[in-house]
Protein backbone atom coordinates (compact mmCIF):
# COMPACT_ATOMS: atom_id res chain seq x y z
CA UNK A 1 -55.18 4.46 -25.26
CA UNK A 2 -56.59 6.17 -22.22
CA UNK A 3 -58.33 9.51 -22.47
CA UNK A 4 -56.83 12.71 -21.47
CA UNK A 5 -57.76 14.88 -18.03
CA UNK A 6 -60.79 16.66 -18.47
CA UNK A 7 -59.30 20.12 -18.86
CA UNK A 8 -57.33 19.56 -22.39
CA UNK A 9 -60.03 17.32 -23.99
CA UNK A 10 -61.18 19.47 -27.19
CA UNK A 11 -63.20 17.82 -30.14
CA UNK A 12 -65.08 18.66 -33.17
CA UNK A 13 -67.60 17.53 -35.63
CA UNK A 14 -66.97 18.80 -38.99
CA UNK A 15 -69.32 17.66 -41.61
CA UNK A 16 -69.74 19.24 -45.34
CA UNK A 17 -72.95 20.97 -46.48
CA UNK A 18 -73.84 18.05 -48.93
CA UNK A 19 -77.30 16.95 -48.05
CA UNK A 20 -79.03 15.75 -44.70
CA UNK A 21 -77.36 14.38 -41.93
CA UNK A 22 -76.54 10.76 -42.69
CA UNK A 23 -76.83 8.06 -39.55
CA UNK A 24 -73.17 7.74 -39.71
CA UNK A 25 -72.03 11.32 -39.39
CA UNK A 26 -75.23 11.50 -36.12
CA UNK A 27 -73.14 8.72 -34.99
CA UNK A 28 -69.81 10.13 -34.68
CA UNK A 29 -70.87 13.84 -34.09
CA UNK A 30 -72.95 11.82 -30.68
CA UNK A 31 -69.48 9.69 -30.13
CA UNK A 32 -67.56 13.28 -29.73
CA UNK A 33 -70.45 14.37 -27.97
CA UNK A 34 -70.42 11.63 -25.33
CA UNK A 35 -66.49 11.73 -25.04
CA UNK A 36 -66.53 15.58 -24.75
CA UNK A 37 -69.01 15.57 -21.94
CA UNK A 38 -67.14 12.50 -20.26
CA UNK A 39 -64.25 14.11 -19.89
CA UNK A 40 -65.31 17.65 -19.12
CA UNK A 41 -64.01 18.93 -22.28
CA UNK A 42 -65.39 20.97 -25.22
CA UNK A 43 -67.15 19.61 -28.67
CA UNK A 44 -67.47 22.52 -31.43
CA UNK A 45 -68.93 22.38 -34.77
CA UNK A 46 -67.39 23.78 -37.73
CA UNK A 47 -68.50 23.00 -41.89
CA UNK A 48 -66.53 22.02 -44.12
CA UNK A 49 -67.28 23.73 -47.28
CA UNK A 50 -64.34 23.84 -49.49
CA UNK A 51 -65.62 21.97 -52.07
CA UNK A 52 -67.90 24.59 -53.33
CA UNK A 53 -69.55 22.78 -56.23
CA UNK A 54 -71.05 19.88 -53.77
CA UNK A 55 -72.41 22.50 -51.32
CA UNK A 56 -76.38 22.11 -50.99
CA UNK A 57 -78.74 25.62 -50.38
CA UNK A 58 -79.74 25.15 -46.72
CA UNK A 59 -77.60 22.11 -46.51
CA UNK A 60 -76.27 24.08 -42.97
CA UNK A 61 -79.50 25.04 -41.21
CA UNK A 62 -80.84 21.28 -42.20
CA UNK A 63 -77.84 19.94 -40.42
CA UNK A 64 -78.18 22.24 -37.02
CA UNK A 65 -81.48 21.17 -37.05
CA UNK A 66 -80.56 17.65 -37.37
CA UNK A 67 -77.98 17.84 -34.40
CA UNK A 68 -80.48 20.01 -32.26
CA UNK A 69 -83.06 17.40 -32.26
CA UNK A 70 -80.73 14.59 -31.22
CA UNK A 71 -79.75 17.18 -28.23
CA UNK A 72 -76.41 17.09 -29.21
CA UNK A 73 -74.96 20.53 -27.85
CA UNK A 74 -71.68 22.61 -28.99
CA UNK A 75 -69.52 25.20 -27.34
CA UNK A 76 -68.81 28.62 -28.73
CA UNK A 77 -65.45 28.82 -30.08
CA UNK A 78 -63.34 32.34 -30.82
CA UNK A 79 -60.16 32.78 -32.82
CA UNK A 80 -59.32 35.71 -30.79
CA UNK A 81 -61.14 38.14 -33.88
CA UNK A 82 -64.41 36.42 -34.14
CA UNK A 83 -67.15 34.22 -31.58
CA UNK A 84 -67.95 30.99 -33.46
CA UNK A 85 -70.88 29.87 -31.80
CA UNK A 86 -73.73 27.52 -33.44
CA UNK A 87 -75.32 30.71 -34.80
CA UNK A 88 -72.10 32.05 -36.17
CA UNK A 89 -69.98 28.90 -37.14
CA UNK A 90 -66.75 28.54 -38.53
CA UNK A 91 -67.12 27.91 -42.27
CA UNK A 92 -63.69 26.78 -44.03
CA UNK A 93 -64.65 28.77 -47.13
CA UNK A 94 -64.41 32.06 -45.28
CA UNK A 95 -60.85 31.02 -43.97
CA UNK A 96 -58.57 31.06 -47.33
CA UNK A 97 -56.58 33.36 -46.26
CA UNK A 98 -55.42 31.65 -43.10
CA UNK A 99 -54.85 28.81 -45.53
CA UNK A 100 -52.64 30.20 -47.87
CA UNK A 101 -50.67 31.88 -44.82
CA UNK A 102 -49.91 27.96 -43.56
CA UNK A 103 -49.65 27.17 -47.52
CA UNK A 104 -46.28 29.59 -47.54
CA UNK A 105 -45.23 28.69 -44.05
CA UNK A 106 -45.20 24.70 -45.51
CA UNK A 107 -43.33 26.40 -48.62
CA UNK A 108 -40.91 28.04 -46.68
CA UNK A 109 -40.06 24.87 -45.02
CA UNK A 110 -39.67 22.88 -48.43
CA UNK A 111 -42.31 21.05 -47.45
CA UNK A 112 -44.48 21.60 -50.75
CA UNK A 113 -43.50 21.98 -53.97
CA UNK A 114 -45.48 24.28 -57.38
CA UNK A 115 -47.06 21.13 -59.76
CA UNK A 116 -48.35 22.65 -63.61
CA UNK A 117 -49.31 18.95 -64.83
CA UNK A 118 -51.97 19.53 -66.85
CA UNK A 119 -55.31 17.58 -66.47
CA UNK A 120 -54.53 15.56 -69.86
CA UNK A 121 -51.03 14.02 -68.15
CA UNK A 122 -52.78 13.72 -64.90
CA UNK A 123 -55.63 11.54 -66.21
CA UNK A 124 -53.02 9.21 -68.34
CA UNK A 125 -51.15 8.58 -64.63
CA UNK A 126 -54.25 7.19 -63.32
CA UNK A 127 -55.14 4.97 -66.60
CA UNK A 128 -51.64 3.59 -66.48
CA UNK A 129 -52.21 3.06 -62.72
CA UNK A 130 -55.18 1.20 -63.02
CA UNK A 131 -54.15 -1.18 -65.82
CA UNK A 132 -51.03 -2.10 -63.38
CA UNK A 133 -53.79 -2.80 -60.36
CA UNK A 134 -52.21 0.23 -58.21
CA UNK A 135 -53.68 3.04 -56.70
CA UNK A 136 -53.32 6.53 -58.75
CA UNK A 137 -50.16 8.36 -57.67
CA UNK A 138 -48.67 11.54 -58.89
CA UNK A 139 -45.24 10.13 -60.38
CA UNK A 140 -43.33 13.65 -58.48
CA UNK A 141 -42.81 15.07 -62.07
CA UNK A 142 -42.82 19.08 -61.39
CA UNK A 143 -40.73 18.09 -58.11
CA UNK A 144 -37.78 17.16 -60.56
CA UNK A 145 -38.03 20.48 -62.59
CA UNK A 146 -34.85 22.48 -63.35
CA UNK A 147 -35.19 26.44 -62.15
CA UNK A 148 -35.05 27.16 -65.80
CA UNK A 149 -37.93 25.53 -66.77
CA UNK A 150 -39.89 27.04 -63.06
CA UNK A 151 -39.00 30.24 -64.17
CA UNK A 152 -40.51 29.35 -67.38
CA UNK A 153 -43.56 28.41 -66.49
CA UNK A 154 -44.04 31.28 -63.93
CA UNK A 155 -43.61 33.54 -66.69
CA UNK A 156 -45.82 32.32 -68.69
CA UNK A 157 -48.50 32.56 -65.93
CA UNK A 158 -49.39 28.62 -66.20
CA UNK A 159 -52.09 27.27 -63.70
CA UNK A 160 -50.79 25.30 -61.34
CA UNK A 161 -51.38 23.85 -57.54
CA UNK A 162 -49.34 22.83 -54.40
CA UNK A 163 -48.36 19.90 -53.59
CA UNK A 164 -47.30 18.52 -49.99
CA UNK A 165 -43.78 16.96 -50.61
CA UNK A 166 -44.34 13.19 -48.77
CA UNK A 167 -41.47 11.58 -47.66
CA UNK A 168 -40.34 7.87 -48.92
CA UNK A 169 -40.52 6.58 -45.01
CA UNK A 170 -43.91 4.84 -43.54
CA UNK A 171 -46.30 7.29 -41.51
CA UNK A 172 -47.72 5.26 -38.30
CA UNK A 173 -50.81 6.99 -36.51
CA UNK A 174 -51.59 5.32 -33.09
CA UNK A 175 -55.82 5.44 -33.24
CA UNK A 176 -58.07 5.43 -30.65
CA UNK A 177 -60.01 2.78 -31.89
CA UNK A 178 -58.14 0.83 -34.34
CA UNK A 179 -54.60 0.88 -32.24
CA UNK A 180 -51.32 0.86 -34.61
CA UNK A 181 -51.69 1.49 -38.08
CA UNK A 182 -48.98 2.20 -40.48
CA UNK A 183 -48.62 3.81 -43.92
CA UNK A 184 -46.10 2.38 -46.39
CA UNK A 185 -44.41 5.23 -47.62
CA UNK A 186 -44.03 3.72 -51.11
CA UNK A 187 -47.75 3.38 -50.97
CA UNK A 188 -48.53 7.36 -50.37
CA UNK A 189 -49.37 10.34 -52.66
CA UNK A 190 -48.89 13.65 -53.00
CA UNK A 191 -51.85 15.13 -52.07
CA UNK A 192 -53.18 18.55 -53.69
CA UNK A 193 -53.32 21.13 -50.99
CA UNK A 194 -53.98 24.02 -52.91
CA UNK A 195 -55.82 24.24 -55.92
CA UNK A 196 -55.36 25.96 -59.21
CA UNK A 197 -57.53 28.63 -57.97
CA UNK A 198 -55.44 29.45 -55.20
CA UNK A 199 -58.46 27.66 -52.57
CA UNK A 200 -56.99 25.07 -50.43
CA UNK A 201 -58.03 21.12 -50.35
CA UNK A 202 -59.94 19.92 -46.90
CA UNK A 203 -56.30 18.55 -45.93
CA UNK A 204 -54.46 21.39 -45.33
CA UNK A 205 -57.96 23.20 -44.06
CA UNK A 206 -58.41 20.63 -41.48
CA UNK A 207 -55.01 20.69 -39.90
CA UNK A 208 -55.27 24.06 -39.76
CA UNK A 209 -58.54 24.46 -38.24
CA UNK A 210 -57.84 21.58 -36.21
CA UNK A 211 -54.63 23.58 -34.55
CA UNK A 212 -56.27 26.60 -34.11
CA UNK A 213 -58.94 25.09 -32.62
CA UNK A 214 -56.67 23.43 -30.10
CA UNK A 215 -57.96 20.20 -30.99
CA UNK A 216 -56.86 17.54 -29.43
CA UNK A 217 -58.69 14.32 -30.29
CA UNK A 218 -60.06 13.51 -33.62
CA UNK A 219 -62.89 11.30 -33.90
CA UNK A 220 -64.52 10.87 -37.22
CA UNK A 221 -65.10 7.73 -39.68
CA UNK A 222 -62.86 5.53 -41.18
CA UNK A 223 -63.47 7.06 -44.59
CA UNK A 224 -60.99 9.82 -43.42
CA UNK A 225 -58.39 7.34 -42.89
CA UNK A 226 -56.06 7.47 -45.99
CA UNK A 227 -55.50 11.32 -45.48
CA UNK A 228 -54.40 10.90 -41.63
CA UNK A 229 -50.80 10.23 -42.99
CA UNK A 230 -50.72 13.68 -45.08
CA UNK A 231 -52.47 15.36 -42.19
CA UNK A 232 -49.92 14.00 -39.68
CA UNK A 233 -47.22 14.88 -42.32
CA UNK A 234 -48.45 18.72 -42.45
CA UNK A 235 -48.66 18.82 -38.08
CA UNK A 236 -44.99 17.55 -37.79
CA UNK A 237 -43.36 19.38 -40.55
CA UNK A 238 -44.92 22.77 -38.87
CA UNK A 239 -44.01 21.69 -35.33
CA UNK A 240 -47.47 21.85 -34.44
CA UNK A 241 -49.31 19.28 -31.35
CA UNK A 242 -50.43 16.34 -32.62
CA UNK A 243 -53.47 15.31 -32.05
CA UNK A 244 -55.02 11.89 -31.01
CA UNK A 245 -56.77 10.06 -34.29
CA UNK A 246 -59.59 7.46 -33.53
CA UNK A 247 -61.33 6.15 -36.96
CA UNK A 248 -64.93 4.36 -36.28
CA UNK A 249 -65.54 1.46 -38.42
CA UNK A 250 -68.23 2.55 -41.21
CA UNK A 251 -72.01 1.67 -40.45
CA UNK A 252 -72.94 -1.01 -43.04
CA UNK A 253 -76.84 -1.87 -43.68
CA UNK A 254 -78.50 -5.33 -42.98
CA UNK A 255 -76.84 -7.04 -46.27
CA UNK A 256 -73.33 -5.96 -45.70
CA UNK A 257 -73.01 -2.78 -47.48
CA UNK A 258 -71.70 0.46 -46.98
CA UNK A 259 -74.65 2.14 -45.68
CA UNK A 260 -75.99 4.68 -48.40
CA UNK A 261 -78.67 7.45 -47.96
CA UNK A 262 -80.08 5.96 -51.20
CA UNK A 263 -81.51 2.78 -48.91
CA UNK A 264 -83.66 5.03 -47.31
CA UNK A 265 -84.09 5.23 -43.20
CA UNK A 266 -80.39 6.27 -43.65
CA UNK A 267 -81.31 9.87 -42.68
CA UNK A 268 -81.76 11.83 -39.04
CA UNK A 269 -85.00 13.45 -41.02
CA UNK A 270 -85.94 10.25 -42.34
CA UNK A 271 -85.58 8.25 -39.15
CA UNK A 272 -87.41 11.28 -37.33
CA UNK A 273 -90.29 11.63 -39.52
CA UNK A 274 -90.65 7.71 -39.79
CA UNK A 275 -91.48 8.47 -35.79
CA UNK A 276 -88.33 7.53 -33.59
CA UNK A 277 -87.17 9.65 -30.26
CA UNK A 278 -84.14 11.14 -30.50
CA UNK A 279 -83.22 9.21 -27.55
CA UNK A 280 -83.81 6.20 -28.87
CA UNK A 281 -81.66 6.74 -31.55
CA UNK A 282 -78.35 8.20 -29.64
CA UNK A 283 -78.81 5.05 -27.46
CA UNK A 284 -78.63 2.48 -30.09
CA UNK A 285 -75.90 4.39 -32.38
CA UNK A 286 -74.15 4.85 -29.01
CA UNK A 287 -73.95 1.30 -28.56
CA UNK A 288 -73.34 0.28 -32.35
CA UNK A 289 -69.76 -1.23 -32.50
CA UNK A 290 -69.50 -1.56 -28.60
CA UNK A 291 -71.66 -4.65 -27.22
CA UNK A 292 -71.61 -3.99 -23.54
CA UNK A 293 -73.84 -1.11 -23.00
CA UNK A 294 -75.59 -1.62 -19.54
CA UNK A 295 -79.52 -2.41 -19.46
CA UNK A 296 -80.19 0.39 -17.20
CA UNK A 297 -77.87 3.00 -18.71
CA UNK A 298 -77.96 5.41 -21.79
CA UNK A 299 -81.64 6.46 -21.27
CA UNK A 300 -80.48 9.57 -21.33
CA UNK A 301 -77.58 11.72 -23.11
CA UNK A 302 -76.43 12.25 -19.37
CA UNK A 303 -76.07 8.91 -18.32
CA UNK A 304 -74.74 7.94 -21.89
CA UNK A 305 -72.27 10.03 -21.23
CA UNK A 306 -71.82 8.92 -17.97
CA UNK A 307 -70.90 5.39 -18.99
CA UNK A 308 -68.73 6.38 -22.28
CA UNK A 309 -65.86 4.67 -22.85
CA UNK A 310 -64.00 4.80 -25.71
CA UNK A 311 -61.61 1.88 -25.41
CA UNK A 312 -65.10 -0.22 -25.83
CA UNK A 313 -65.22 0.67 -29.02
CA UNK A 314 -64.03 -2.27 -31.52
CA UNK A 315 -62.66 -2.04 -35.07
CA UNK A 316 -64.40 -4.20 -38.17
CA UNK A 317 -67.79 -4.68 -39.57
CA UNK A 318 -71.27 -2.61 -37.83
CA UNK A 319 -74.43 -3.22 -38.87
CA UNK A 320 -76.67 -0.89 -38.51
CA UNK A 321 -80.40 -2.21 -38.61
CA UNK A 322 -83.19 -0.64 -38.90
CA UNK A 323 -85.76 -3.19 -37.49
CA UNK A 324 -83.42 -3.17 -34.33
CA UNK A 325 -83.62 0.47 -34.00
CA UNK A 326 -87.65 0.63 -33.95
CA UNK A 327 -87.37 -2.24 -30.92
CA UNK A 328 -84.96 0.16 -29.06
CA UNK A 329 -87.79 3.01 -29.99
CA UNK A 330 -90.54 0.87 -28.90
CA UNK A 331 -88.64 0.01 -25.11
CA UNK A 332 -88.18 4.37 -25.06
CA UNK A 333 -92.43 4.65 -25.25
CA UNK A 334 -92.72 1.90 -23.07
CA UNK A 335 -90.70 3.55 -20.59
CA UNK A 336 -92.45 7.27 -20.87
CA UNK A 337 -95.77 7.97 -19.30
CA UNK A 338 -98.84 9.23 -21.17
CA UNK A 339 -98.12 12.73 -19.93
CA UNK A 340 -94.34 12.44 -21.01
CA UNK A 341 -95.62 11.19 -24.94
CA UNK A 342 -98.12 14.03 -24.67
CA UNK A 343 -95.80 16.58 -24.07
CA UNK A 344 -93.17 15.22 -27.02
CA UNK A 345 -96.11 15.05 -29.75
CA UNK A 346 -98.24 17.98 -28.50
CA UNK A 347 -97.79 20.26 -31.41
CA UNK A 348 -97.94 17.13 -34.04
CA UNK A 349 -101.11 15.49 -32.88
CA UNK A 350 -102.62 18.80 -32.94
CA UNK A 351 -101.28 19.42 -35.95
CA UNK A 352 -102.76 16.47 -37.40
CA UNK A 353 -105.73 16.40 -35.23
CA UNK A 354 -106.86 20.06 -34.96
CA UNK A 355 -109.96 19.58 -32.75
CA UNK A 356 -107.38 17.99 -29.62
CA UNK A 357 -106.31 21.83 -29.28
CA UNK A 358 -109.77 21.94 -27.17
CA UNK A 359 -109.52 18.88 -25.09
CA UNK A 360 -109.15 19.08 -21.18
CA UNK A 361 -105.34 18.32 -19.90
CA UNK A 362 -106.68 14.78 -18.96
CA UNK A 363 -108.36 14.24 -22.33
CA UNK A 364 -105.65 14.89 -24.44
CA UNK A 365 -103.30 12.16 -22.42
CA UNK A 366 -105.96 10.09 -22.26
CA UNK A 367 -105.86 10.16 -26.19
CA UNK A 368 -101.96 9.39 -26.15
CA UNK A 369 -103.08 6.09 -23.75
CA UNK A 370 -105.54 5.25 -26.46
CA UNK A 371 -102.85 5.49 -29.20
CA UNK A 372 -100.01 3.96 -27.49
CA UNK A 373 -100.58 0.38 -27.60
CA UNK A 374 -98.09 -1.42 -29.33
CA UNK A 375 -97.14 1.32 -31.12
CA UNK A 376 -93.02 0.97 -32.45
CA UNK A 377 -93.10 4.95 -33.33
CA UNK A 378 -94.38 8.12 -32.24
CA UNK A 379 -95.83 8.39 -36.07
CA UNK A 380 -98.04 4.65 -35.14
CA UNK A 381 -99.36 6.57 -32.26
CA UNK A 382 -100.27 9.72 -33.65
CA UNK A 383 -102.07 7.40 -36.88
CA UNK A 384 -104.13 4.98 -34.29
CA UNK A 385 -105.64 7.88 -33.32
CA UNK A 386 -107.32 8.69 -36.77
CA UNK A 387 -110.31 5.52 -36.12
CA UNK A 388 -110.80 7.32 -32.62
CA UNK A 389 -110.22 11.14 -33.13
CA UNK A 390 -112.02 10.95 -36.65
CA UNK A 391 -115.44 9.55 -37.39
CA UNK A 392 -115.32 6.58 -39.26
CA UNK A 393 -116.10 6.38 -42.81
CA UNK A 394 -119.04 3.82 -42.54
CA UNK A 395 -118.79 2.80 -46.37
CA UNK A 396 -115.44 1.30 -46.02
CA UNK A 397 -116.75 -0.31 -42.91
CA UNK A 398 -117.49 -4.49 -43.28
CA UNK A 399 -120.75 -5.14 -41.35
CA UNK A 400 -121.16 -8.55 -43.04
CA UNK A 401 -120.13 -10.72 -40.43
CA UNK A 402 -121.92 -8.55 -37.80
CA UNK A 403 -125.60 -10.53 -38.60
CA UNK A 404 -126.69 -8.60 -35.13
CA UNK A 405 -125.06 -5.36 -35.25
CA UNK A 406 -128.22 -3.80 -35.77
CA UNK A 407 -129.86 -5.16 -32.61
CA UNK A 408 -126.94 -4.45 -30.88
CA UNK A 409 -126.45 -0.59 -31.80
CA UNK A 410 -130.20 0.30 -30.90
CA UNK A 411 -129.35 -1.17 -27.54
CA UNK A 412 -126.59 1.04 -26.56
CA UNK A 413 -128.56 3.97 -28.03
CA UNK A 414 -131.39 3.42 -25.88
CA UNK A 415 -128.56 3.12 -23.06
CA UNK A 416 -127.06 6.09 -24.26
CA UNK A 417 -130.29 8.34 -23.80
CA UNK A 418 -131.09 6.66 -20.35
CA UNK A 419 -128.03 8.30 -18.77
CA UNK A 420 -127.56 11.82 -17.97
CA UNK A 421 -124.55 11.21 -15.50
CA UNK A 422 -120.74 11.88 -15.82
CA UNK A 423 -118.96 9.71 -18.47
CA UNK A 424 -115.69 7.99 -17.77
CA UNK A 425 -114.45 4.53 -18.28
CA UNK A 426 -116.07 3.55 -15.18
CA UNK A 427 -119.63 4.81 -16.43
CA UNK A 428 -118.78 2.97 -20.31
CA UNK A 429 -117.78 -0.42 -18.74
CA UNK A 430 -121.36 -0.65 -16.89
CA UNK A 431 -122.85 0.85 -19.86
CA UNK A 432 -121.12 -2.70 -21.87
CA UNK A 433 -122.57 -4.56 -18.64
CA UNK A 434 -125.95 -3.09 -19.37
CA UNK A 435 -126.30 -3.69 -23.14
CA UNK A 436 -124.80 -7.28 -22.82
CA UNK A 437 -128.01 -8.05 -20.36
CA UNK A 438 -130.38 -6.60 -22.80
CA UNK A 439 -129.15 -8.19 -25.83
CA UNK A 440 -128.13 -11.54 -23.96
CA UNK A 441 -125.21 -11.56 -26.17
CA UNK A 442 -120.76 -11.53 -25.31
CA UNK A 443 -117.52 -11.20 -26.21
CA UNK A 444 -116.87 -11.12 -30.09
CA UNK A 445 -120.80 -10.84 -30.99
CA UNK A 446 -121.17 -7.86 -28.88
CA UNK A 447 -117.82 -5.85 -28.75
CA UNK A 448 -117.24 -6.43 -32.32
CA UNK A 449 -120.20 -4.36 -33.63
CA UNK A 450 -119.75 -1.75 -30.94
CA UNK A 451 -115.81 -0.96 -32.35
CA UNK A 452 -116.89 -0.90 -35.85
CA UNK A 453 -119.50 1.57 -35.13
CA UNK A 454 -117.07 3.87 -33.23
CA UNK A 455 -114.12 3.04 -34.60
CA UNK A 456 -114.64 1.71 -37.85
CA UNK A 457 -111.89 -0.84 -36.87
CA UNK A 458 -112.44 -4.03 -35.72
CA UNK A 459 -109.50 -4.75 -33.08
CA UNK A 460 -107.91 -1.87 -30.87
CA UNK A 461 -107.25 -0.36 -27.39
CA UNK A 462 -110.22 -1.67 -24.33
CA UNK A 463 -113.86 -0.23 -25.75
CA UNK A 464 -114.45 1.32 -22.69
CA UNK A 465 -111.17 3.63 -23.01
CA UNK A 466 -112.45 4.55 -26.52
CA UNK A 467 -116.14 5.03 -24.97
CA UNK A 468 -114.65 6.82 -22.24
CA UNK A 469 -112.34 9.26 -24.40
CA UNK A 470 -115.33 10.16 -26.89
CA UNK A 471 -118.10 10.87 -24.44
CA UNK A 472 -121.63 10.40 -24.84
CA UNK A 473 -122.61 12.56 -27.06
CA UNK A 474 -120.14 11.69 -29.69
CA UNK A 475 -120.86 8.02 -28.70
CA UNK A 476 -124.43 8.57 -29.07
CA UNK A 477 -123.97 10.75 -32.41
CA UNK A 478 -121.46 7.95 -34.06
CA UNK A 479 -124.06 5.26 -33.16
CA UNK A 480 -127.27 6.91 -34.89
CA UNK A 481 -125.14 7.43 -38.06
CA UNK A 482 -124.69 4.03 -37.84
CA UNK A 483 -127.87 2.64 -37.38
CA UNK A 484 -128.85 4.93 -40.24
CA UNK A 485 -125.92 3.32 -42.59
CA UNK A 486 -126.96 -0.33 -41.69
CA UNK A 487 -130.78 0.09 -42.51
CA UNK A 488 -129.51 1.52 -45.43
């Protein structure tokens, strides 16, 4: 199915307030994202909150901030009374009214029908279902009523809800991604669309929102699948468009099951605390379930979007992996100069490292050069820099295979005090040259001692980039503490 002309594409992401934004729902709010700005069209946001009871306190500001990270952007949106931008969204739970407006239009129509089963019989029809291996169906019981006994029932003020009135004939929805599928009519329900307490189900709420949204593509995952029949049901029997349906094939994790936000990792805030760019991650969930994204494209939400195509997009099994993301992470800081790291973990280094607020322009990149090296996250980075940034806690430090460390450490002290110059990594490497002549020692012998005295590490980034970043002084202070630990 080919994509529409660029000035009737309209989609929409439209996830509940039930916790943090889970890697599947980043992935299809990016996918909407990517085939909005492809075709020119618009992408709004709306929540989902019918289902009171599930709603999460600040559920709504975690998820903008979720969505604002990964740079995905939304249009405003009005309904002719009201601006729906991201700062004033549309909320389902503030539309009922609208709702039970289509709710009498589908009554009108004899597409619904009044249901006052009460919970007991409801619960037996899905026992009996289950024994018989079949998936729970309402058995059409308050569709068969005689006017005597509505009129009854009305009277007596019973509880009751709507039901949509499905028709014995197979629904077939044409999907974006998972071509023809087709509904068994014997197979389908009659779904609730208004409750007992006169608020409407997230069926009827969608199509409604959906149409007076002017939607015209629906992309969201599979999960949503069995209630595309109803919700094509409701669009036809009130002579509404019809939009295009495309279902992406659920994310599963590295043993082959559904991915859960109880595996951890499985969360935008997890995955950006654990230290991944939010470009990294719209590039690999951009090219989960398609294969043939280009080497030299999706480095960027613009040239993602650029080379979005939505027929690439295959049904069946996607694993998401979370070993493959930090690779994909690890290629995005390989590609980004110091001064581009710097500038993305500015206000967390100094958050962590309070003193780098001081540091010269070149300083503080130079840190981000020290931190860098085969670093998979931002968060690897910002911890190599503790054995630089902070002095090194000589206890925990083991001198015991360092028989010379002494010898060596009063040598580059004494070089230390000789030199009144300007310090670089020029000045530190001749320094090294220096102390290796007076000690006649090399390599491991030499550089070993000299890292454990600055760093308290031994292995790390070239000692003369460390000696270069510190300076003397704080060279020459880290030393003498040292010398003073090791004669004890």
């Amino acid at each position: 199915m080919k994509q529409t002309t660029s000035d009737i594409v309209r989609v929409r992401f439209a996830p509940s307030p039930t916790g943090g934004l889970h890697i599947g729902g980043a992935r299809t709010a990016l996918l909407n994202y990517l085939f909005a700005r492809r075709a020119g069209g618009k992408l709004f946001l709306r929540i989902e909150d019918t289902d009171v009871e599930r709603a999460l306190a600040g559920a709504v500001e975690a998820l903008q901030a979720d969505l604002d990270w990964l740079g995905i952007r939304f249009d405003d949106w009005s309904d002719g009374e009201t601006l729906h931008s991201q700062q004033n969204l549309l909320r389902q739970s503030q539309r009922q009214t609208r709702y039970a407006q289509i709710a009498a239009e589908l009554q009108s129509r004899s597409a619904t029908y009044k249901c006052w089963c009460p919970p007991e019989r409801l619960t037996l029809l899905r026992q009996n279902a289950a024994q018989k291996n079949l998936p729970p169906r309402y058995d059409k019981h308050c569709l068969r009523l005689t006017q005597c006994e509505i009129d009854e029932f009305t009277a007596l003020g019973r509880p009751y809800v709507v039901r949509l009135k499905m028709l014995d004939k197979p629904v077939v929805i044409d999907d974006l991604f998972k071509e023809t599928v087709a509904f068994a009519g014997r197979n389908l329900d009659d779904p609730i669309l208004i409750r007992s307490d006169g608020a409407a189900t997230s069926i009827l709420a969608g199509v409604v929102d959906d149409h007076d949204m002017g939607i015209t593509h629906i992309l969201r995952g599979e999960e949503w699948l069995p209630s595309t029949p109803y919700q094509k049901f409701i669009f036809e029997a009130l002579a509404w468009p019809t939009p295009c349906w495309g279902h992406l094939s659920m994310l599963l994790d590295e043993s082959g099951r559904k991915l859960s936000k109880r595996i951890g990792n499985a969360t935008v805030e997890e995955i950006r605390v654990a230290g991944v760019l939010p470009q990294a991650l719209c590039r690999y969930i951009a090219g989960l379930g398609r294969g043939n994204l280009k080497p030299d494209a999706g480095w960027t939400l613009e040239s993602l979007a650029q080379d979005f195509d939505a027929e690439a997009y295959r049904s069946g099994e996607i694993i998401y992996a979370h070993t493959a993301l930090l690779g994909e992470n690890q290629r995005f800081i390989q590609r980004l100069s110091d001064r581009e790291l710097w500038d993305s973990l500015a206000s967390q280094l100094i958050e962590r490292y309070p003193e780098m607020r001081a540091r010269s322009d070149e300083r503080q990149v130079a840190a981000i050069h020290l931190g860098r090296e085969g670093a998979k996250t931002t968060r690897q980075i910002i911890d190599n820099l503790s054995c630089i940034i902070e002095r090194p806690n000589l206890a925990t430090v083991d001198f015991s295979l360092q028989t010379r460390a002494t010898f060596v450490i009063a040598a580059y002290i004494d070089e230390l005090k000789n030199n009144n110059s300007g310090w670089d990594k020029d000045v530190a490497k001749r320094f090294l040259e220096n102390v290796a002549v007076r000690t006649g020692l090399k390599g491991a012998a030499l550089f070993t001692s000299l890292r454990l005295t600055l760093t308290g590490q031994p292995h790390g980034p070239k000692l003369t980039d460390i000696i270069g970043f510190l300076g003397r002084e704080e060279c020459l202070e880290r030393a003498k503490k040292a010398i003073i630990f090791l004669k004890g």
